[in-house]
Protein backbone atom coordinates (compact mmCIF):
# COMPACT_ATOMS: atom_id res chain seq x y z
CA UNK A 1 35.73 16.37 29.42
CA UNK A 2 36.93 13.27 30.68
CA UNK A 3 42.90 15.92 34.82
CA UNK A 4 40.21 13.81 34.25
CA UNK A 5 38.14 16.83 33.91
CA UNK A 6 35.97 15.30 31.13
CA UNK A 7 34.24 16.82 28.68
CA UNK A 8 33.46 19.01 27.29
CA UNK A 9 34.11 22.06 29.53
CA UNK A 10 34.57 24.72 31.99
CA UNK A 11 31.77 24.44 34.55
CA UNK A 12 30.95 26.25 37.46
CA UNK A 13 28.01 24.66 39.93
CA UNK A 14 25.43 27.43 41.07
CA UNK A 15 22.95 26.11 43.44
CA UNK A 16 20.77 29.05 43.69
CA UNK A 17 22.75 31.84 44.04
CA UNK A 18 25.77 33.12 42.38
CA UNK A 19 29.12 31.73 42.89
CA UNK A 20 32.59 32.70 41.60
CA UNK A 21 33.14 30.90 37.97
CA UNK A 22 37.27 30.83 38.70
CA UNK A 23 36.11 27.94 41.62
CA UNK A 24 36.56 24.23 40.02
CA UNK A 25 33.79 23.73 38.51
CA UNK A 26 34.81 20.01 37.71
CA UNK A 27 34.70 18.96 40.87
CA UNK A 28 30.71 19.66 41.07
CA UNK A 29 29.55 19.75 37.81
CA UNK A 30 31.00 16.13 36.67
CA UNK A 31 30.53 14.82 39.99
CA UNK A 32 26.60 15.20 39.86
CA UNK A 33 24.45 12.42 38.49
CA UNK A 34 22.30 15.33 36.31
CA UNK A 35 25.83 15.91 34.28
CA UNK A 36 25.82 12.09 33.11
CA UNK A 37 21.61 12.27 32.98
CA UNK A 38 21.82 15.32 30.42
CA UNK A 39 24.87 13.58 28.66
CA UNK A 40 23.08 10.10 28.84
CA UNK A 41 22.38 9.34 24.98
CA UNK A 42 26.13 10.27 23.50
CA UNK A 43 26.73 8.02 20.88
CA UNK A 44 28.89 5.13 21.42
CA UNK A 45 28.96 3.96 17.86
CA UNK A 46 30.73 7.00 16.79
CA UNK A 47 32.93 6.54 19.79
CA UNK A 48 33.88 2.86 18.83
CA UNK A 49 33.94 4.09 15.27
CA UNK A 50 36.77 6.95 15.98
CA UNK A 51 38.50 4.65 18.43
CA UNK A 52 39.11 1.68 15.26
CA UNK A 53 39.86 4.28 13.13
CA UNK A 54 42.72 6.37 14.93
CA UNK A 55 43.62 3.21 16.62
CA UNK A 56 44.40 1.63 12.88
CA UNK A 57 46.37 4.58 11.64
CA UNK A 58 48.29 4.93 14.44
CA UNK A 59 49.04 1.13 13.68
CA UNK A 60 49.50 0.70 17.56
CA UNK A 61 50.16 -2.80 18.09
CA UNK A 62 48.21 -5.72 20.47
CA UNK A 63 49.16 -4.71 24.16
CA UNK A 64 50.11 -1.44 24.11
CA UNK A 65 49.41 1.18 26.74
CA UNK A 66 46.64 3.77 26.41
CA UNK A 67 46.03 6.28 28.66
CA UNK A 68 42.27 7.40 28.40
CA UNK A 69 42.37 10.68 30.46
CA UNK A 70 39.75 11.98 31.53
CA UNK A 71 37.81 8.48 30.84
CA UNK A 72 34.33 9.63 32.09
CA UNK A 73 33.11 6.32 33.04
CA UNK A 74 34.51 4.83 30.75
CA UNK A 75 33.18 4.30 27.40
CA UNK A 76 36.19 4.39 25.80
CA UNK A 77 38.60 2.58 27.92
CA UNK A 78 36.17 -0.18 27.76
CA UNK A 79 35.80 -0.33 24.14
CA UNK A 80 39.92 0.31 23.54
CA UNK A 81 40.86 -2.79 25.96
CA UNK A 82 38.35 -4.70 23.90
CA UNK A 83 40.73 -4.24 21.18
CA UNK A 84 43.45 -5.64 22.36
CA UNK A 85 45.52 -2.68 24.27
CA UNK A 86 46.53 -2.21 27.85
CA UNK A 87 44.46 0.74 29.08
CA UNK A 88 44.16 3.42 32.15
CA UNK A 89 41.36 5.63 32.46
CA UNK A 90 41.40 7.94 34.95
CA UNK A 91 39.12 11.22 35.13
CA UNK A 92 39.33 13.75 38.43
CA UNK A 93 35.07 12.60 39.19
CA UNK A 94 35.58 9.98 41.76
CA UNK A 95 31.79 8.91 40.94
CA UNK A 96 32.97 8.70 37.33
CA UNK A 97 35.72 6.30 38.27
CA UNK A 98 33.70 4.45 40.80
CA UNK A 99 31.72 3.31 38.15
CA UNK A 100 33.59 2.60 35.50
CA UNK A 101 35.39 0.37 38.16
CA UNK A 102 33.03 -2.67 37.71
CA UNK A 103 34.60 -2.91 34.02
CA UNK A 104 38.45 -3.65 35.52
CA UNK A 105 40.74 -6.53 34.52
CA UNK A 106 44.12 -7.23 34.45
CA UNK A 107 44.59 -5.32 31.22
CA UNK A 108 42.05 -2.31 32.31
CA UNK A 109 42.44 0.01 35.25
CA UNK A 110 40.93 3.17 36.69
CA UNK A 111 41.89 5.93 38.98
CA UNK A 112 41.16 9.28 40.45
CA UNK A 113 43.66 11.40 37.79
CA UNK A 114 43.72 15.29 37.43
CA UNK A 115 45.47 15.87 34.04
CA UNK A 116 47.05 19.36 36.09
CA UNK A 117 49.38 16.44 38.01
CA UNK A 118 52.56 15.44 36.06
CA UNK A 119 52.28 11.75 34.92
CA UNK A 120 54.13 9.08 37.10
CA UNK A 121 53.99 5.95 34.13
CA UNK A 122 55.14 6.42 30.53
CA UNK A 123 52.23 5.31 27.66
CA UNK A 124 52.65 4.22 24.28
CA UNK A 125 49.64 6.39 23.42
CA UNK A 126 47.83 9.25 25.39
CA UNK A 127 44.08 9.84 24.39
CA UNK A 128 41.96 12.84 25.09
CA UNK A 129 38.82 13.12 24.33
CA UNK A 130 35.33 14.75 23.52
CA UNK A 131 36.46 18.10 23.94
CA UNK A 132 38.03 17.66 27.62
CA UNK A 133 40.49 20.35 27.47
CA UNK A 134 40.59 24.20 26.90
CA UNK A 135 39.12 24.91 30.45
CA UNK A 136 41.35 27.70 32.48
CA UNK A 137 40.93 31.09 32.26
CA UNK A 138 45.03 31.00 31.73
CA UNK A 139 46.14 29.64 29.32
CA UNK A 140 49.45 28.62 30.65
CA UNK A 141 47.33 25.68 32.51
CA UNK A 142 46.29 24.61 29.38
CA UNK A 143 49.97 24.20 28.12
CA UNK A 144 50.56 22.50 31.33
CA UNK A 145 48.83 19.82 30.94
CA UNK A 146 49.73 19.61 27.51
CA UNK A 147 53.53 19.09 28.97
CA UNK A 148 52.16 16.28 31.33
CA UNK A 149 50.87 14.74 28.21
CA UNK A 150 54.35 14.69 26.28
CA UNK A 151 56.39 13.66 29.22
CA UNK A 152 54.05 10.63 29.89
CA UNK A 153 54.52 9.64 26.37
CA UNK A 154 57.19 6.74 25.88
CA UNK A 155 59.77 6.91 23.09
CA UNK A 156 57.94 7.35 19.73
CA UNK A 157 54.32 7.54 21.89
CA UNK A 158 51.82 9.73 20.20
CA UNK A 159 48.86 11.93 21.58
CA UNK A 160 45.58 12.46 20.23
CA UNK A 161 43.04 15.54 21.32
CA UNK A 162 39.59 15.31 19.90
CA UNK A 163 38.36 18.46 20.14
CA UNK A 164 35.42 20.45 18.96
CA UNK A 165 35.75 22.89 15.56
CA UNK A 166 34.59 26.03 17.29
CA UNK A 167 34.20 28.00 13.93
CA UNK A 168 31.35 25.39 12.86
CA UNK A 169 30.18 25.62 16.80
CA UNK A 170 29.82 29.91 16.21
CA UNK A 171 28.00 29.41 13.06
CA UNK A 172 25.64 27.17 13.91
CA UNK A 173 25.60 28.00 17.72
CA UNK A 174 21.89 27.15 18.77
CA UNK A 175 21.37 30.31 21.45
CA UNK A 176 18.31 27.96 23.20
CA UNK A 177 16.88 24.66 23.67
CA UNK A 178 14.97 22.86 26.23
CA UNK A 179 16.03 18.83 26.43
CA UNK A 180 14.07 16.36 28.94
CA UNK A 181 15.70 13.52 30.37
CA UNK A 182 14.25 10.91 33.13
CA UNK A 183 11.93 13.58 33.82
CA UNK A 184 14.31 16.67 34.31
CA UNK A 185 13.55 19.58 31.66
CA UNK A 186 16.89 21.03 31.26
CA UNK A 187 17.27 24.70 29.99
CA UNK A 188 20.34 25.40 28.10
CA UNK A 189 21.36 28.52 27.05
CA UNK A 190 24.66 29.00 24.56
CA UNK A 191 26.91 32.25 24.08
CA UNK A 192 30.37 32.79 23.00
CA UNK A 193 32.19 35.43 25.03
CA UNK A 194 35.25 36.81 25.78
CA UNK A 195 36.84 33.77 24.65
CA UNK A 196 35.15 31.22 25.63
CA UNK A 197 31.97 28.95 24.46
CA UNK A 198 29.43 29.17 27.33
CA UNK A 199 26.77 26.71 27.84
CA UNK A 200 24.14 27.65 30.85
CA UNK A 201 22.64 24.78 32.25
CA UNK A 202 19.35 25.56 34.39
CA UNK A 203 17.09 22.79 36.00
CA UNK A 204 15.18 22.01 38.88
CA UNK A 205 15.55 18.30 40.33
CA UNK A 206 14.83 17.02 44.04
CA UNK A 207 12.63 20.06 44.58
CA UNK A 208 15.77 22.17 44.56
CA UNK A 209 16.77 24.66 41.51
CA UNK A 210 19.95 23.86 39.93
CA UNK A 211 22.71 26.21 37.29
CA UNK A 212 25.75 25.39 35.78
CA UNK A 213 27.56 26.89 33.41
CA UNK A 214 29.93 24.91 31.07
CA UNK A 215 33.06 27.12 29.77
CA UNK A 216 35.39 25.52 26.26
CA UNK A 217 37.62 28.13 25.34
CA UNK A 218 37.73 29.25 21.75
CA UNK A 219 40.86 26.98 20.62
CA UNK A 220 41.05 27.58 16.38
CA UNK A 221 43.39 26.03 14.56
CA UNK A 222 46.29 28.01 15.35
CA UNK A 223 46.01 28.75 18.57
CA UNK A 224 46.39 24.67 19.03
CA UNK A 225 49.63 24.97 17.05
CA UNK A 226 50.86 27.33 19.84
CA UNK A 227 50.08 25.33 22.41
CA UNK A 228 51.23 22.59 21.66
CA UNK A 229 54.31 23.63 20.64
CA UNK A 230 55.19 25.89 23.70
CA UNK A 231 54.67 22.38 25.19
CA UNK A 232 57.48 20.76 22.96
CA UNK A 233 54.42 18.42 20.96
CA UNK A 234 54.73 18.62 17.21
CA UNK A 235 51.42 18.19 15.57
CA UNK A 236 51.59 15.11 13.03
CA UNK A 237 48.48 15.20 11.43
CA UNK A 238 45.06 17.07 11.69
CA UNK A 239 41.81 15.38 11.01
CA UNK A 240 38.25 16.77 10.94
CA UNK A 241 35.54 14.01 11.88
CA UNK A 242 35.85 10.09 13.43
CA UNK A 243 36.53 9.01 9.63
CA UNK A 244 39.87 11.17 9.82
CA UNK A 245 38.97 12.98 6.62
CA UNK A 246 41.14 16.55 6.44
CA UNK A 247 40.06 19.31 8.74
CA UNK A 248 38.19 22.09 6.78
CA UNK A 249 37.75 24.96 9.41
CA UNK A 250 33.82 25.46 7.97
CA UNK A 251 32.88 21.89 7.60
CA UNK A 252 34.36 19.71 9.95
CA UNK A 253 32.76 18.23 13.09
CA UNK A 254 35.95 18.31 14.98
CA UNK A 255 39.13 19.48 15.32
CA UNK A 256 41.94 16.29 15.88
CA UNK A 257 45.55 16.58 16.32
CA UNK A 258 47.68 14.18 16.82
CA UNK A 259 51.33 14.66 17.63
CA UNK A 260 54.59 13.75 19.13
């Protein structure tokens, strides 16, 4: 986000007028069928690549418990039970999770999860990914859920949070582009301000005119290191792309911590 808030963002729906951006955005934005239209062609390959990689260092073991939060619909839950591990997804979209609920087993469940609500079950590894965090305007929310993630984590769990490298984002930060998708042209705008990446969604679908704006806050390096340890995590490692090469703060892709 994909709580389940997936991915990437802070999002606030504005259908045709203007609309207060502290409202939950997640709860409109990822619960529209234009979010997963525009997002439609992410690249699974990378996401199965990441997942064997991390999945190998981590040397987590046949049957353990992942908790894929927020899951989207699922693309990585899917893939991760593949491999062997017991897996819940959850993400706070209920048309997310309806979905993904035709891929379900015995060893692969989904459910309706905000990542603000502590966690009930204890996991031998906690995943978040594709920049799904960083959303609140206060930052104590963010450390919040950072504490659910450590208290859900069994003895000696780890958790991973794949997030974006916002110093390659501001220097390469693409201020407009114009994508079309099944027929929608979508009009995205990009800014970085007071904190936060924006991304400005405009469309028109159904006859009717359509805005969102996504919102990532501007997490570097450091500022990670203080969250996560105000929420009692210590940071293990640091990686920079789905290979887990180091994290270079020009270079890298991504920004991935894992910790304890």
């Amino acid at each position: 986000m994909h709580s389940s808030l997936k991915s990437e963002d802070l999002l606030t729906f504005v259908p045709n007028e203007i609309m207060d951006i502290q409202q939950d955005w997640f709860t409109s934005w990822f619960n529209t069928p234009y979010y997963h239209i525009l997002y439609k062609n992410r690249n699974d390959k990378d996401a199965q690549f990441f997942m064997r990689n991390i999945t190998n260092f981590l040397k987590l073991k046949q049957g353990s418990t992942i908790a894929d939060v927020p899951c989207g619909k699922g693309r990585h839950s899917v893939y991760l039970n593949s491999l062997g591990y017991t897996v819940r997804g959850g993400d706070l979209s209920s048309n997310s999770i309806a979905f993904a609920q035709q891929f379900a087993n015995e060893t692969l469940q989904f459910e309706v999860w905000d990542m603000r609500k502590p966690i009930q079950n204890s996991y031998d590894a906690i995943f978040n990914l594709f920049t799904s965090f960083g959303y609140f305007e206060n930052d104590e929310e963010d450390i919040l859920i950072l504490q659910n993630f450590k208290n859900g984590l069994a003895k000696e769990g780890v958790f991973v949070l794949d997030f974006l490298n916002v110093h390659k984002v501001a220097n390469h930060l693409v201020a407009k582009e114009v994508k079309e998708i099944d027929d929608i042209e979508f009009h995205i705008t990009k800014e970085i301000k007071d904190g936060f990446i924006l991304k400005h969604i405009n469309f028109v679908a159904e006859k009717q005119k359509h805005a969102y704006t996504e919102h990532v806050k501007f997490l570097t390096l450091p500022k990670m290191q203080h969250f996560f340890a105000k929420a009692g995590l210590t940071i293990t490692h640091v990686f920079g792309d789905y290979s887990l090469q180091p994290f270079h703060e020009e270079t890298s892709d991504r920004l991935i911590l894992v910790a304890q």
